[in-house]
Protein backbone atom coordinates (compact mmCIF):
# COMPACT_ATOMS: atom_id res chain seq x y z
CA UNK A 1 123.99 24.00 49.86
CA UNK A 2 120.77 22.25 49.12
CA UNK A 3 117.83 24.50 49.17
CA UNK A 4 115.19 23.03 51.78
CA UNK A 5 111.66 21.61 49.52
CA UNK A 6 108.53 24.34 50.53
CA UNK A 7 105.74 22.71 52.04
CA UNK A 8 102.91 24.52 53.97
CA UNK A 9 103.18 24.68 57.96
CA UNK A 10 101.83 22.50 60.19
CA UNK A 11 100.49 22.66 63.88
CA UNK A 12 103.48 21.47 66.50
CA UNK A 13 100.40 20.07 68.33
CA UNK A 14 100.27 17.06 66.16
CA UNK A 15 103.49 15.77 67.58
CA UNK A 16 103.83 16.12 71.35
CA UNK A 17 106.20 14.79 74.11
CA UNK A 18 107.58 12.84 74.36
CA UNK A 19 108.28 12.01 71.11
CA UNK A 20 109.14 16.04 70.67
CA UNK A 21 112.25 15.11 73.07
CA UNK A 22 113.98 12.83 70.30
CA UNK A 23 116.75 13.79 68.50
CA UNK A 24 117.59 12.55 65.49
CA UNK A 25 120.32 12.48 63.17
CA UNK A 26 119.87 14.35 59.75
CA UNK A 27 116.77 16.62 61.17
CA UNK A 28 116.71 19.81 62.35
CA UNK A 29 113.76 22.25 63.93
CA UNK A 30 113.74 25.90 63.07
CA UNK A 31 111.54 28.62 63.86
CA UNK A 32 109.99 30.78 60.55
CA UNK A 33 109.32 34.23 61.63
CA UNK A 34 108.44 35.57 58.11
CA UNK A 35 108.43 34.79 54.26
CA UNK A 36 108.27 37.98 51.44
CA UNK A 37 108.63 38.21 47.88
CA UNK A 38 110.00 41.59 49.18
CA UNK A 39 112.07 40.92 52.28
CA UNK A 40 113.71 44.48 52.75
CA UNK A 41 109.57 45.05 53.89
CA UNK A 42 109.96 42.82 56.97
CA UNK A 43 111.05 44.41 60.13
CA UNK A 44 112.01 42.06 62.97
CA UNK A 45 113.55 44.71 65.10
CA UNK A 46 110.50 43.53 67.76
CA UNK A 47 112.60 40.41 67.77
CA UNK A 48 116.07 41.82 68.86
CA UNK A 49 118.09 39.43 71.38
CA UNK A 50 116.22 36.33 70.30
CA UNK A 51 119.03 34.93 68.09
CA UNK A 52 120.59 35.26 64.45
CA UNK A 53 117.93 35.96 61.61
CA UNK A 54 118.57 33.50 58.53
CA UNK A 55 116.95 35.03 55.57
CA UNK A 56 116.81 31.95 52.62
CA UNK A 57 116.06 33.15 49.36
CA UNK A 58 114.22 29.97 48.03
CA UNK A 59 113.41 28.76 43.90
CA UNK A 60 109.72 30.13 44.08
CA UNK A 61 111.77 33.47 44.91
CA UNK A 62 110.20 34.12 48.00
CA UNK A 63 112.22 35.14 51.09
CA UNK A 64 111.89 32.86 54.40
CA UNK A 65 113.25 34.60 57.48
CA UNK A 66 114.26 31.89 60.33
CA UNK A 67 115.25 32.81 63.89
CA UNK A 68 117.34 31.18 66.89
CA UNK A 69 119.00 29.11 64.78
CA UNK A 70 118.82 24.99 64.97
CA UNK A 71 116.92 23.45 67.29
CA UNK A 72 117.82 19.39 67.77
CA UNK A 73 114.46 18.69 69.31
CA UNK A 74 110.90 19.36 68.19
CA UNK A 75 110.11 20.77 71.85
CA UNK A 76 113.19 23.07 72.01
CA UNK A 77 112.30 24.27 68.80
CA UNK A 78 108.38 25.11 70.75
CA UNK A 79 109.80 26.83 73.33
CA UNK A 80 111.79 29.23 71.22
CA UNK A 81 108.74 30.19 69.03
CA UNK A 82 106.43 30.42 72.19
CA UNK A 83 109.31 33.07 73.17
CA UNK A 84 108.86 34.64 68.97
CA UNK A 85 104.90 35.40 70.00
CA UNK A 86 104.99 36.00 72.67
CA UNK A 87 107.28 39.69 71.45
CA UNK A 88 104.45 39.80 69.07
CA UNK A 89 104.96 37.43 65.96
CA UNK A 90 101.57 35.94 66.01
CA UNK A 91 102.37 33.55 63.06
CA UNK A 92 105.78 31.90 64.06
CA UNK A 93 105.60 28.22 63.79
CA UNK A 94 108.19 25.40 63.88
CA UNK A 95 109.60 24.04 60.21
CA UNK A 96 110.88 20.10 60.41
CA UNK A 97 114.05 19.67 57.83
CA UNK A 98 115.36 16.12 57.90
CA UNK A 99 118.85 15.66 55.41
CA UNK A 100 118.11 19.28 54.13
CA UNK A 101 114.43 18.76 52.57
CA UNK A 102 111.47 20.36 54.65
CA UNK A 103 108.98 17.59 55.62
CA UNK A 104 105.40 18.49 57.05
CA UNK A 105 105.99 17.57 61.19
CA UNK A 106 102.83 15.64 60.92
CA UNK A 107 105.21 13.51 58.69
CA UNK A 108 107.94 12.85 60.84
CA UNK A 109 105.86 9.94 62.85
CA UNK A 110 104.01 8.77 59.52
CA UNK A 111 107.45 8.53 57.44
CA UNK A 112 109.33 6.77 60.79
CA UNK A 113 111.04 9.61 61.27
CA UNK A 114 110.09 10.13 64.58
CA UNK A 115 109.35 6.52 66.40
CA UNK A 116 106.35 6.25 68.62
């Protein structure tokens, strides 16, 4: 399975409805919770009934911890991390992976991704 590229977060903000309603084939929203060099440190208990945790070891070696899943929609994706914070995971934000490579969201309009 190919290994998604690392790129830094972005702020959801910078793509809103309604182009956060498409869905397009090949891209996929999830929800990073958490990323360790160490991941048996992270405890997500806080997190219980929120959905499957997805721990992906990565090349740089660093552990990225994913929750809920796949979201097929940029606002879905929102709503689920909105759910992550507010049971007290200040940092959650939304990753973008289009045909398994991680793409900054603010990229997903600039690269045609997502169509204005």
């Amino acid at each position: 399975m190919n290994q998604p590229t690392v790129l830094e977060p972005v702020e959801t903000k910078e793509v809103k409805e309604p182009l956060g309603e498409q869905s397009i084939d090949g891209l996929i929203f999830k929800v990073q919770i958490a990323a360790y060099n160490l991941p048996r440190n992270y405890n997500y208990a806080r997190l219980k009934g929120l959905g499957e945790v997805e721990k992906n070891l990565l090349d740089d070696n660093i552990t990225r911890f994913t929750i809920g899943g796949s979201f097929k929609t940029l606002n879905l994706a929102n709503e689920h991390r909105d759910k992550v914070i507010a049971r007290g995971q200040d940092d959650a934000f939304v990753t973008a992976i289009y045909k398994g490579k991680r793409v900054y969201l603010k990229d997903l309009v600039a690269q045609g991704i997502i169509k204005e």
